[in-house]
Protein backbone atom coordinates (compact mmCIF):
# COMPACT_ATOMS: atom_id res chain seq x y z
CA UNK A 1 33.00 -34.06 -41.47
CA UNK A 2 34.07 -33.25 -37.86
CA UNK A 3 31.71 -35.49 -36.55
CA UNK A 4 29.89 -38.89 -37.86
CA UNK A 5 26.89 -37.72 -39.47
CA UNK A 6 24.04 -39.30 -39.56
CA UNK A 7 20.90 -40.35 -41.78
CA UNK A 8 17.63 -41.80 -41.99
CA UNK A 9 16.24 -43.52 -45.04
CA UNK A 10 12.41 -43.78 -45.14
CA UNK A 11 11.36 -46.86 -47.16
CA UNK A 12 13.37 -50.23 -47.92
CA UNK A 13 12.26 -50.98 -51.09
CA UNK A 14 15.13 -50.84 -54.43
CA UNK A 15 15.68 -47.05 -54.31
CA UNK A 16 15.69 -47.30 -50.23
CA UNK A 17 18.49 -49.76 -50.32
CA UNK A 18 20.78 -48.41 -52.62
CA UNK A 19 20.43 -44.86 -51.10
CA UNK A 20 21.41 -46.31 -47.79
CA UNK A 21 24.18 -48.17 -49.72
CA UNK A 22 25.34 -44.86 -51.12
CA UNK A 23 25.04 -42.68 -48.22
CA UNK A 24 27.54 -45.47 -46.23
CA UNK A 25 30.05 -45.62 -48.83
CA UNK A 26 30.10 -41.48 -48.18
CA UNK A 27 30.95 -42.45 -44.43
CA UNK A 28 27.40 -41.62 -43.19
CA UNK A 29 25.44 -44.21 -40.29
CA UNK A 30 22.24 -44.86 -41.65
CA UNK A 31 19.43 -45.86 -39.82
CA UNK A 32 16.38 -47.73 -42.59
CA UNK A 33 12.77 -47.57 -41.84
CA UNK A 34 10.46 -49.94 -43.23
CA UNK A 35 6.68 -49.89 -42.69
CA UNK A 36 7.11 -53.81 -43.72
CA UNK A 37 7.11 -56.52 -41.59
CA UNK A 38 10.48 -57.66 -43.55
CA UNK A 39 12.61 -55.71 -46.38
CA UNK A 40 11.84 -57.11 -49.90
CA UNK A 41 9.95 -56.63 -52.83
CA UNK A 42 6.90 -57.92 -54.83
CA UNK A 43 6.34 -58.05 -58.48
CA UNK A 44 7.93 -59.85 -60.77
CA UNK A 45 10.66 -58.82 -63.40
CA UNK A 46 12.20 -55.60 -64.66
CA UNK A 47 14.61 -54.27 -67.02
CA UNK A 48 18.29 -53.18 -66.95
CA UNK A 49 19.88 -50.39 -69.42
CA UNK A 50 23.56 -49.62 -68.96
CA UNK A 51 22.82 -46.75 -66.70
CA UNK A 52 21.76 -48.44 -64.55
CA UNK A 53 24.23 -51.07 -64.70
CA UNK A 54 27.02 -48.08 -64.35
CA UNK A 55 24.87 -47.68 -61.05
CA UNK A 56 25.03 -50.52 -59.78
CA UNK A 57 28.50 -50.81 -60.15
CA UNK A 58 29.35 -47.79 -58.40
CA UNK A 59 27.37 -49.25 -55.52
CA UNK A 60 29.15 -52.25 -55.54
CA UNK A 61 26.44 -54.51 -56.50
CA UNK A 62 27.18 -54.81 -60.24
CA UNK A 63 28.33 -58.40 -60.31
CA UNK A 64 26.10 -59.86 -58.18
CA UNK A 65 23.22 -58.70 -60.45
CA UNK A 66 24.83 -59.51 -63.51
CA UNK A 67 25.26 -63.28 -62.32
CA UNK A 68 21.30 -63.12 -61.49
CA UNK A 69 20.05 -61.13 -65.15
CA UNK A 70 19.34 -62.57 -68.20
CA UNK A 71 21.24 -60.34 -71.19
CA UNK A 72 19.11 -59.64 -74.47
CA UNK A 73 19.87 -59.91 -77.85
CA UNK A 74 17.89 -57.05 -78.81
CA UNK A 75 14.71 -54.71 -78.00
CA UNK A 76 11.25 -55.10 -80.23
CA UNK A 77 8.16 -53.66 -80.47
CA UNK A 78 5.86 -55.83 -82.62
CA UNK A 79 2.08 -54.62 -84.41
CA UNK A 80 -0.12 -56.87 -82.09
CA UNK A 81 -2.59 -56.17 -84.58
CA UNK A 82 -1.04 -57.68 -87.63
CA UNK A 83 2.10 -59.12 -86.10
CA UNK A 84 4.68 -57.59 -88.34
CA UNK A 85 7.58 -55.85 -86.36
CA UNK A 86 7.61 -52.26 -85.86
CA UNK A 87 11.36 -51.51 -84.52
CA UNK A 88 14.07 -53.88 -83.71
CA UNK A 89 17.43 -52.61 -81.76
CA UNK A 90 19.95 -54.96 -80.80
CA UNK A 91 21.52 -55.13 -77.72
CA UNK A 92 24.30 -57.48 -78.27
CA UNK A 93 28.03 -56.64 -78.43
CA UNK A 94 28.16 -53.54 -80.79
CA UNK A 95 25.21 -52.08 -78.14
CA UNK A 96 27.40 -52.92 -74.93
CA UNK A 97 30.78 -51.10 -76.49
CA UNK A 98 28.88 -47.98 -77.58
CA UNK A 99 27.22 -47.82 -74.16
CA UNK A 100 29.76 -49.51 -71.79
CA UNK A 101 27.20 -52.04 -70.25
CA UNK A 102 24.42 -54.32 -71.33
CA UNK A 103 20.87 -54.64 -71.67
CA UNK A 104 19.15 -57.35 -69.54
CA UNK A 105 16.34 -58.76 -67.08
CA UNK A 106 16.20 -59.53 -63.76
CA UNK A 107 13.56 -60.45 -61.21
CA UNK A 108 12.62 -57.78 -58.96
CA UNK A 109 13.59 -59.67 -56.10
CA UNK A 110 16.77 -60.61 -57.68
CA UNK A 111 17.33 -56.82 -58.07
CA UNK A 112 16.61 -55.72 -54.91
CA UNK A 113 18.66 -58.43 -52.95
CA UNK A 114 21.72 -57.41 -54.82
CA UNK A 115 21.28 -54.40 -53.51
CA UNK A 116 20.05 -54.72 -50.14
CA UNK A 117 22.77 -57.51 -49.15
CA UNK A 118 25.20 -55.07 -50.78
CA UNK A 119 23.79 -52.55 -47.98
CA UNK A 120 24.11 -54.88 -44.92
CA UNK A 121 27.66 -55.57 -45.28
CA UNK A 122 28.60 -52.22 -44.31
CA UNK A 123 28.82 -51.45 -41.16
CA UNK A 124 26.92 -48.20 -40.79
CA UNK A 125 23.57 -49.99 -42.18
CA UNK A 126 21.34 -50.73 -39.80
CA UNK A 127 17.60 -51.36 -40.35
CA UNK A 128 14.11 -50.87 -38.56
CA UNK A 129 10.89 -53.04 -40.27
CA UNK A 130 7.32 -52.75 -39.28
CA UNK A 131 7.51 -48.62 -38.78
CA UNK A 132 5.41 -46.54 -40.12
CA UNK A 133 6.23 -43.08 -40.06
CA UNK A 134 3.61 -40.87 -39.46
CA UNK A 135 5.31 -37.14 -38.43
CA UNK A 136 8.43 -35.42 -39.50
CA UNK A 137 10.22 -32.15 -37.65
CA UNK A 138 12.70 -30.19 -39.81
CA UNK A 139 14.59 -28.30 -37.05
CA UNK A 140 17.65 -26.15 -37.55
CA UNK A 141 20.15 -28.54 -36.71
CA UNK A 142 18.62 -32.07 -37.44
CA UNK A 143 15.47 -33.82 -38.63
CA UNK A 144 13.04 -35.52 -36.51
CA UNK A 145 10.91 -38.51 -37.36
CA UNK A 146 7.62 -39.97 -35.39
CA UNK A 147 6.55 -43.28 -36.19
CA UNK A 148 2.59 -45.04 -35.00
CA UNK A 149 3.86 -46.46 -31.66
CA UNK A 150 5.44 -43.00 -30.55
CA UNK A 151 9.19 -43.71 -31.09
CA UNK A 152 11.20 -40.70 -31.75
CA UNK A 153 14.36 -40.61 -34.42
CA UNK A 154 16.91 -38.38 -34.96
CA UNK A 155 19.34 -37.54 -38.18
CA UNK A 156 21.20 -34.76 -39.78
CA UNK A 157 19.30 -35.65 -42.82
CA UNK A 158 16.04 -37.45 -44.26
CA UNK A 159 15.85 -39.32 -47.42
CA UNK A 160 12.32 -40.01 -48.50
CA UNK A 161 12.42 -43.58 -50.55
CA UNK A 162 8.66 -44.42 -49.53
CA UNK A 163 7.64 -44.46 -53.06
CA UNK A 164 4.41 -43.30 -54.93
CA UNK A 165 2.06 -42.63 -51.87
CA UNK A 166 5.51 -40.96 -49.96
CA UNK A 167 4.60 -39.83 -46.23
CA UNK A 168 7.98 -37.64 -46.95
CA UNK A 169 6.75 -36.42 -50.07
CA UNK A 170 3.58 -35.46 -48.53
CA UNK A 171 4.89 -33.64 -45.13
CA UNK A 172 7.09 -30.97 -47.98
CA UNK A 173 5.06 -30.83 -51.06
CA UNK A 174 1.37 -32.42 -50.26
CA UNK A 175 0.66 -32.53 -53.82
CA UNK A 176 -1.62 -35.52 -55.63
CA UNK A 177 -0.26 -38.43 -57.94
CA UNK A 178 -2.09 -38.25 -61.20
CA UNK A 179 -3.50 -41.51 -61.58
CA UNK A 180 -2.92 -42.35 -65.16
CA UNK A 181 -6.30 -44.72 -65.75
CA UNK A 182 -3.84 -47.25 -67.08
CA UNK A 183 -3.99 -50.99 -65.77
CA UNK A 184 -1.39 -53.00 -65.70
CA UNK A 185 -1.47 -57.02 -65.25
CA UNK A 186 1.47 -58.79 -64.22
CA UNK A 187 2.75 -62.37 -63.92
CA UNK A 188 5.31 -64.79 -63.83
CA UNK A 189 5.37 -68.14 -66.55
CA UNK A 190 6.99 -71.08 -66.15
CA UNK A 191 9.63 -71.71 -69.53
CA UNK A 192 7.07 -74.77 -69.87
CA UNK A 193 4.45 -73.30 -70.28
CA UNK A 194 5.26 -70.34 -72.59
CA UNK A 195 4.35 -70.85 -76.10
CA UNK A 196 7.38 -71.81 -78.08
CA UNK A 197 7.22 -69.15 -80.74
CA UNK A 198 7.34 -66.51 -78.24
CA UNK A 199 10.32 -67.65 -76.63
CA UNK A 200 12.69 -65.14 -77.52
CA UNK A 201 15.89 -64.20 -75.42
CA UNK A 202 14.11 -60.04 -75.49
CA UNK A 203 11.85 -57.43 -74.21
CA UNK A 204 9.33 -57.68 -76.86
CA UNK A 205 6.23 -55.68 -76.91
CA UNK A 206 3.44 -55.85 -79.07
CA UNK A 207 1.26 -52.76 -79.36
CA UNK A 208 -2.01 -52.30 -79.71
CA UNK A 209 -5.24 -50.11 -79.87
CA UNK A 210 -5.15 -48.75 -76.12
CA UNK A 211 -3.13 -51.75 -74.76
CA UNK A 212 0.05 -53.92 -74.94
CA UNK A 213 1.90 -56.72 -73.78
CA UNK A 214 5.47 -57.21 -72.97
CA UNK A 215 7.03 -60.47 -72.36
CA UNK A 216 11.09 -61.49 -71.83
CA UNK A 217 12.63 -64.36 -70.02
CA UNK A 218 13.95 -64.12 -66.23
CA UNK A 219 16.15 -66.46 -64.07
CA UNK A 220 18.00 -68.29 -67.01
CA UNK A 221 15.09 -68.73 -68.96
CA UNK A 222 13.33 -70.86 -66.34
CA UNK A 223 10.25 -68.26 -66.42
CA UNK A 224 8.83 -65.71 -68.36
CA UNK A 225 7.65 -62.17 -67.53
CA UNK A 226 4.42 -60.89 -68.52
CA UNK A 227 3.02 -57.67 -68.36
CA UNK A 228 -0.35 -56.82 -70.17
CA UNK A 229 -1.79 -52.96 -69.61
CA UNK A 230 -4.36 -51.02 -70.83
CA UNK A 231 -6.47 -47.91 -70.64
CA UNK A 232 -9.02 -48.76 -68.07
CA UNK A 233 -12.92 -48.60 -68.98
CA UNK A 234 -13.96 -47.47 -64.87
CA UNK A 235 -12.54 -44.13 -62.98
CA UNK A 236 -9.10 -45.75 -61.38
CA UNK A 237 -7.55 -45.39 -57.57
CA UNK A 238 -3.25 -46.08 -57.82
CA UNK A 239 -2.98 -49.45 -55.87
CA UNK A 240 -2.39 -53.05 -56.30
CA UNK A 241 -5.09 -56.00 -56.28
CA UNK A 242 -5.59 -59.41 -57.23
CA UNK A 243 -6.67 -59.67 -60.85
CA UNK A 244 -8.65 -61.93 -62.83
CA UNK A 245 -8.30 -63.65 -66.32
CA UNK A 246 -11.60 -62.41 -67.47
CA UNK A 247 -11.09 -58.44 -67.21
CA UNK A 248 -7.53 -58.74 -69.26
CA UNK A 249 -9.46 -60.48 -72.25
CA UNK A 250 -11.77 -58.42 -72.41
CA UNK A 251 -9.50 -55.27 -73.37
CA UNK A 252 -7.32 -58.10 -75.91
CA UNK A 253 -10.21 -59.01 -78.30
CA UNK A 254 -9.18 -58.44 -81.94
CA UNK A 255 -5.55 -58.66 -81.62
CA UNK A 256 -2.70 -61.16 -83.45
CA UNK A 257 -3.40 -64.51 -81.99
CA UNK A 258 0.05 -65.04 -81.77
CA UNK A 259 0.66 -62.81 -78.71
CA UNK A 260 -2.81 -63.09 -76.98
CA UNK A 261 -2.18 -66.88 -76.41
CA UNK A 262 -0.37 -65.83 -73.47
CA UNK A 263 -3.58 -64.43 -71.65
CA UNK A 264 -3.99 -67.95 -71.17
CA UNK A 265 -1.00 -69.16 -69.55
CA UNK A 266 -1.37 -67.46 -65.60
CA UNK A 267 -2.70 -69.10 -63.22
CA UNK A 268 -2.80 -65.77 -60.71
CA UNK A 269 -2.78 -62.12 -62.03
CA UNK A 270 -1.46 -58.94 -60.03
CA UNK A 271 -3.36 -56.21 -60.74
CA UNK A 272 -1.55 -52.38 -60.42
CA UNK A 273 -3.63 -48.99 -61.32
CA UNK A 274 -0.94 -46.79 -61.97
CA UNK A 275 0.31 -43.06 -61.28
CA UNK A 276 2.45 -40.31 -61.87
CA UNK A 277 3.18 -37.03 -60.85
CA UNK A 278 3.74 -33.79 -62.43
CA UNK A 279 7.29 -33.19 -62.24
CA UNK A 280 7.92 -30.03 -59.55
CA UNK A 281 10.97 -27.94 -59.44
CA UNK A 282 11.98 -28.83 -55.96
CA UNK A 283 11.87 -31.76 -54.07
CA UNK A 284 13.14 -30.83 -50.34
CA UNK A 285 15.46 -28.41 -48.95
CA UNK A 286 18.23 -27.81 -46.53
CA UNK A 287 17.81 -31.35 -44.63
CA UNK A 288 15.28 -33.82 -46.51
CA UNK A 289 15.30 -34.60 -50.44
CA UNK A 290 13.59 -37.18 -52.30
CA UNK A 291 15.02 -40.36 -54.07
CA UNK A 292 12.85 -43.00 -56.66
CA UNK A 293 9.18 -43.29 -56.87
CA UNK A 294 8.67 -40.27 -53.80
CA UNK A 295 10.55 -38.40 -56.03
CA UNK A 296 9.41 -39.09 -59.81
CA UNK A 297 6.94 -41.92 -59.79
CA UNK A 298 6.19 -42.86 -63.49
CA UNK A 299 4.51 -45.19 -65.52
CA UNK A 300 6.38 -48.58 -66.96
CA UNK A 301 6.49 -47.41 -70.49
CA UNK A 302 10.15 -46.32 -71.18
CA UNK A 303 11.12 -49.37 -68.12
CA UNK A 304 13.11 -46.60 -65.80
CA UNK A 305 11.48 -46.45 -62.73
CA UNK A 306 14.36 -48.33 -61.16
CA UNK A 307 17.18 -47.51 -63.12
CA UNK A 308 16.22 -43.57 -61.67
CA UNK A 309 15.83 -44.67 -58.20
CA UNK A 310 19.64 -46.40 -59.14
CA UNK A 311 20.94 -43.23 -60.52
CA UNK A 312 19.57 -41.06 -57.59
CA UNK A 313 20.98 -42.76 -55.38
CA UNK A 314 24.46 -43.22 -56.96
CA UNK A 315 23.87 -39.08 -57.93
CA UNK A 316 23.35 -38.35 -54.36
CA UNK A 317 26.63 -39.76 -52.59
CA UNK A 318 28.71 -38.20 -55.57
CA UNK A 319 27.00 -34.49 -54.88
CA UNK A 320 27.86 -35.26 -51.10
CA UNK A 321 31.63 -35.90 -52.17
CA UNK A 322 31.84 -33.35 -54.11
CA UNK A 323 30.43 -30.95 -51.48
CA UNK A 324 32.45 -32.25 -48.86
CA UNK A 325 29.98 -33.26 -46.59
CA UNK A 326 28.03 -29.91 -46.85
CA UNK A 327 23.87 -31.24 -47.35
CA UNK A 328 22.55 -27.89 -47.84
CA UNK A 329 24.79 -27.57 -50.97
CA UNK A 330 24.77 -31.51 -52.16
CA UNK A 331 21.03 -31.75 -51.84
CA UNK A 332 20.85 -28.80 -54.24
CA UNK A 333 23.26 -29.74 -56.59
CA UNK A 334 21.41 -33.29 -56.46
CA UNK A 335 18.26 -31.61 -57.19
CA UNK A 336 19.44 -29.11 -59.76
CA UNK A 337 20.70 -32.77 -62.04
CA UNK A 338 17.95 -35.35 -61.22
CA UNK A 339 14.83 -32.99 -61.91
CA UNK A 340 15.22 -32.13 -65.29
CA UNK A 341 16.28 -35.41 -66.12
CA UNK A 342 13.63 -37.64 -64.25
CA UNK A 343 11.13 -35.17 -65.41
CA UNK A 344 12.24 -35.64 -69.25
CA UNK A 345 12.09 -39.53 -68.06
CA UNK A 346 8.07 -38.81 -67.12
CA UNK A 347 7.17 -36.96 -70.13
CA UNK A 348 9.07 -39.41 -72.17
CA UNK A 349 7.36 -41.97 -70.79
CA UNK A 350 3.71 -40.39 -71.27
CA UNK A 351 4.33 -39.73 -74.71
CA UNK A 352 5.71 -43.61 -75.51
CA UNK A 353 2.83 -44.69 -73.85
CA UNK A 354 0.68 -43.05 -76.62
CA UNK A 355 3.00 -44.41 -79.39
CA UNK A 356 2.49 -47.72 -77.67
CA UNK A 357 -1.74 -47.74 -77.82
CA UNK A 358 -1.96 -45.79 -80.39
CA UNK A 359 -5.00 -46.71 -83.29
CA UNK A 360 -5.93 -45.84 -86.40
CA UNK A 361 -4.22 -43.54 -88.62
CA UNK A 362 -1.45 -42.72 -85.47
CA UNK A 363 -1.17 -46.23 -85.59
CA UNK A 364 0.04 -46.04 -89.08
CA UNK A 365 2.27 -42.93 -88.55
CA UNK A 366 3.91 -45.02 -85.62
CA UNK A 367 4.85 -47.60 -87.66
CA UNK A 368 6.50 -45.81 -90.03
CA UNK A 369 8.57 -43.88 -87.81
CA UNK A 370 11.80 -46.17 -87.38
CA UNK A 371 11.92 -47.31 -90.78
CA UNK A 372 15.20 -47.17 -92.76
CA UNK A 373 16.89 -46.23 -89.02
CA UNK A 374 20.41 -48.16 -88.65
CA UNK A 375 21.40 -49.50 -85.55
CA UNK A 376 23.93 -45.98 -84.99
CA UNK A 377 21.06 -43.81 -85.44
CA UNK A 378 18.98 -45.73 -82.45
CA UNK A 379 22.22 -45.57 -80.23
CA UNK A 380 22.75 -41.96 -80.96
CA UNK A 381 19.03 -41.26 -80.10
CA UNK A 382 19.85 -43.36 -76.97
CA UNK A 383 22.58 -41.56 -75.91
CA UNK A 384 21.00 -38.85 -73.65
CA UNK A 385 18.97 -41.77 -71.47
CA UNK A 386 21.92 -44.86 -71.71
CA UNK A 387 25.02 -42.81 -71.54
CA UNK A 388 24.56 -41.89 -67.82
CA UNK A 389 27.76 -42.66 -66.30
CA UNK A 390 28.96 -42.10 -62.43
CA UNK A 391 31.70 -40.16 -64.07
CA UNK A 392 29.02 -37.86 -65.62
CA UNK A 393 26.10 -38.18 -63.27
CA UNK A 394 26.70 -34.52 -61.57
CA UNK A 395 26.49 -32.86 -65.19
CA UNK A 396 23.00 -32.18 -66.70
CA UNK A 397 21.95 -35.03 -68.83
């Protein structure tokens, strides 16, 4: 690049950061707007595959979030009807070698911090909170971005990270999320107050007739994540409230008692309607593209939502390498990899969460599915979503 180019990163959230992490390491100044009075993140924990460990070590952020997870022993999904296990796959050292990472947990904020902090200590981060951007002017030789209060900034290239409801998203596409009429519940458990038998060092989710829980263990064990969703009984807006003990039992009657004794244990709910979107077959063009959530929001089934925004990010410095600074040509090479893959990620995802709630006589088809399956035959069938590698990121996957 003759001269220092320059970007602007709409939205500070886990795909935000590491995009702005990326773009630096490819020599870019990057200016980060967050509508937020502070960069963070709310929630509580996710969940770590190897790709998006591999991404996190290309970003240089790898160890720090390692010290912070919690690594599994395996994977489950249990009948919350009857309580027998449905599939088991084991994530312990035979998983890591055939993969070239680990499984694990984190906190959200854990995740994010890695990240961000990663971000700040390079020089050509710098960051803008409480700015909500409101217009966007795609002119022949830069980009243009308006914020509430008037101010004017300037780039050679936008990168909308402003997740589901995406004011980037909206200014090139202005297409609708597809609210899913899923719930989900979350909340954080202290290690003392989890019930013993269901302290297990795993994601383990127990399925059931048009709902499930998950639960696994986060900061060293010290608390437990739990996530409860199902299909909602009223019509459904995407957004985030406070929740209440009384509506999650009443879509849990009739299941194992083992795991609905944990609809006892919070104290305080977070309630989240979901979304998607139909998957489109372009997300910007010469100037602006898309990263995480704005691009390919999806629902919590197959846990990717951040280890996508992870692999964009990592994705889009290596197609700006390997177009030598040329954004016309990286954003379509970055495009022409992460649709088809996030897309197969969102109708992956749809289809698990049928497996998932399934009742009935699909209920008994699902649990005969992974019967008989050795541990090889679940990492082969794993291949296609864990093997994502820097190394392989810019070849269709």
């Amino acid at each position: 690049m003759s001269k220092q180019a320059t970007a602007i990163v709409v939205g500070g959230g886990i795909g935000g950061a590491a995009t702005a992490l990326s773009l630096a390491k490819q020599g870019i100044k990057v200016l980060l707007l967050e509508r937020a009075h502070e960069i963070g993140e709310i929630g509580a924990g996710i969940q770590l595959g190897p790709n998006a460990f591999s991404a996190l070590d290309s970003l240089g952020a790898g160890q720090v979030a390692r010290q912070r997870a919690v690594f599994t022993d395996h994977i489950s999904m249990m009948d919350a009807v009857d309580g027998n296990e449905v599939v088991r796959i084991d994530t312990g050292q035979a998983f890591r070698e055939h993969f070239g990472g680990p499984y694990a947990v984190i906190h959200r904020v854990d995740i994010h911090d890695a990240v961000w902090q990663a971000a700040l200590a390079n020089p050509l981060v710098s960051y803008k909170t409480s700015t909500q951007v409101v217009d966007i002017r795609i002119n022949p030789h830069d980009v243009e971005v308006f914020d509430s209060e008037g101010n004017r900034y300037q780039a050679d290239i936008l990168l909308g990270c402003d997740g589901v409801k995406s004011v980037v998203r909206a200014s090139l596409l202005n297409d609708s999320p597809r609210v899913t009429g899923h719930v989900v519940y979350r909340a954080v458990i202290d290690a003392a107050d989890m019930p013993e038998d269901l302290q297990i060092n795993a994601p383990v989710l127990w399925a059931g007739p048009h709902c499930h829980l998950v639960h696994y263990p986060l900061r060293g064990g010290a608390q437990y994540n739990l996530v409860v969703t199902f299909h909602s009984r009223q019509a459904e807006e995407w957004g985030v409230t406070d929740g209440s003990k009384e509506e999650v039992l009443s879509y849990f009657a009739g299941i194992h008692p083992r795991p609905r004794q944990m609809l006892d244990k919070p104290t305080t709910w977070r309630r989240w309607a979901t979304a998607d979107r139909e998957p489109v077959s372009q997300w910007g063009n010469q100037r602006v593209t898309l990263v995480g959530d704005a691009a390919h929001p999806v629902a919590q089934y197959m846990a990717q939502g951040a280890c996508m925004a992870l692999e964009d990010a990592v994705t889009l410095g290596e197609a700006i390498a390997h177009c030598n600074g040329d954004f016309a040509a990286a954003f379509a090479l970055y495009e022409s990899v992460r649709i088809p893959r996030t897309a197969r990620i969102v109708w992956s995802t749809r289809e698990m969460g049928r497996l998932y709630h399934a009742k009935g006589v699909e209920r008994s088809v699902r649990n005969l599915l992974w019967q008989g399956k050795s541990q090889a035959e679940f990492y082969r069938a794993l291949e296609w979503l864990y093997g994502w590698k820097e190394e392989n990121c810019l070849q269709p996957r």
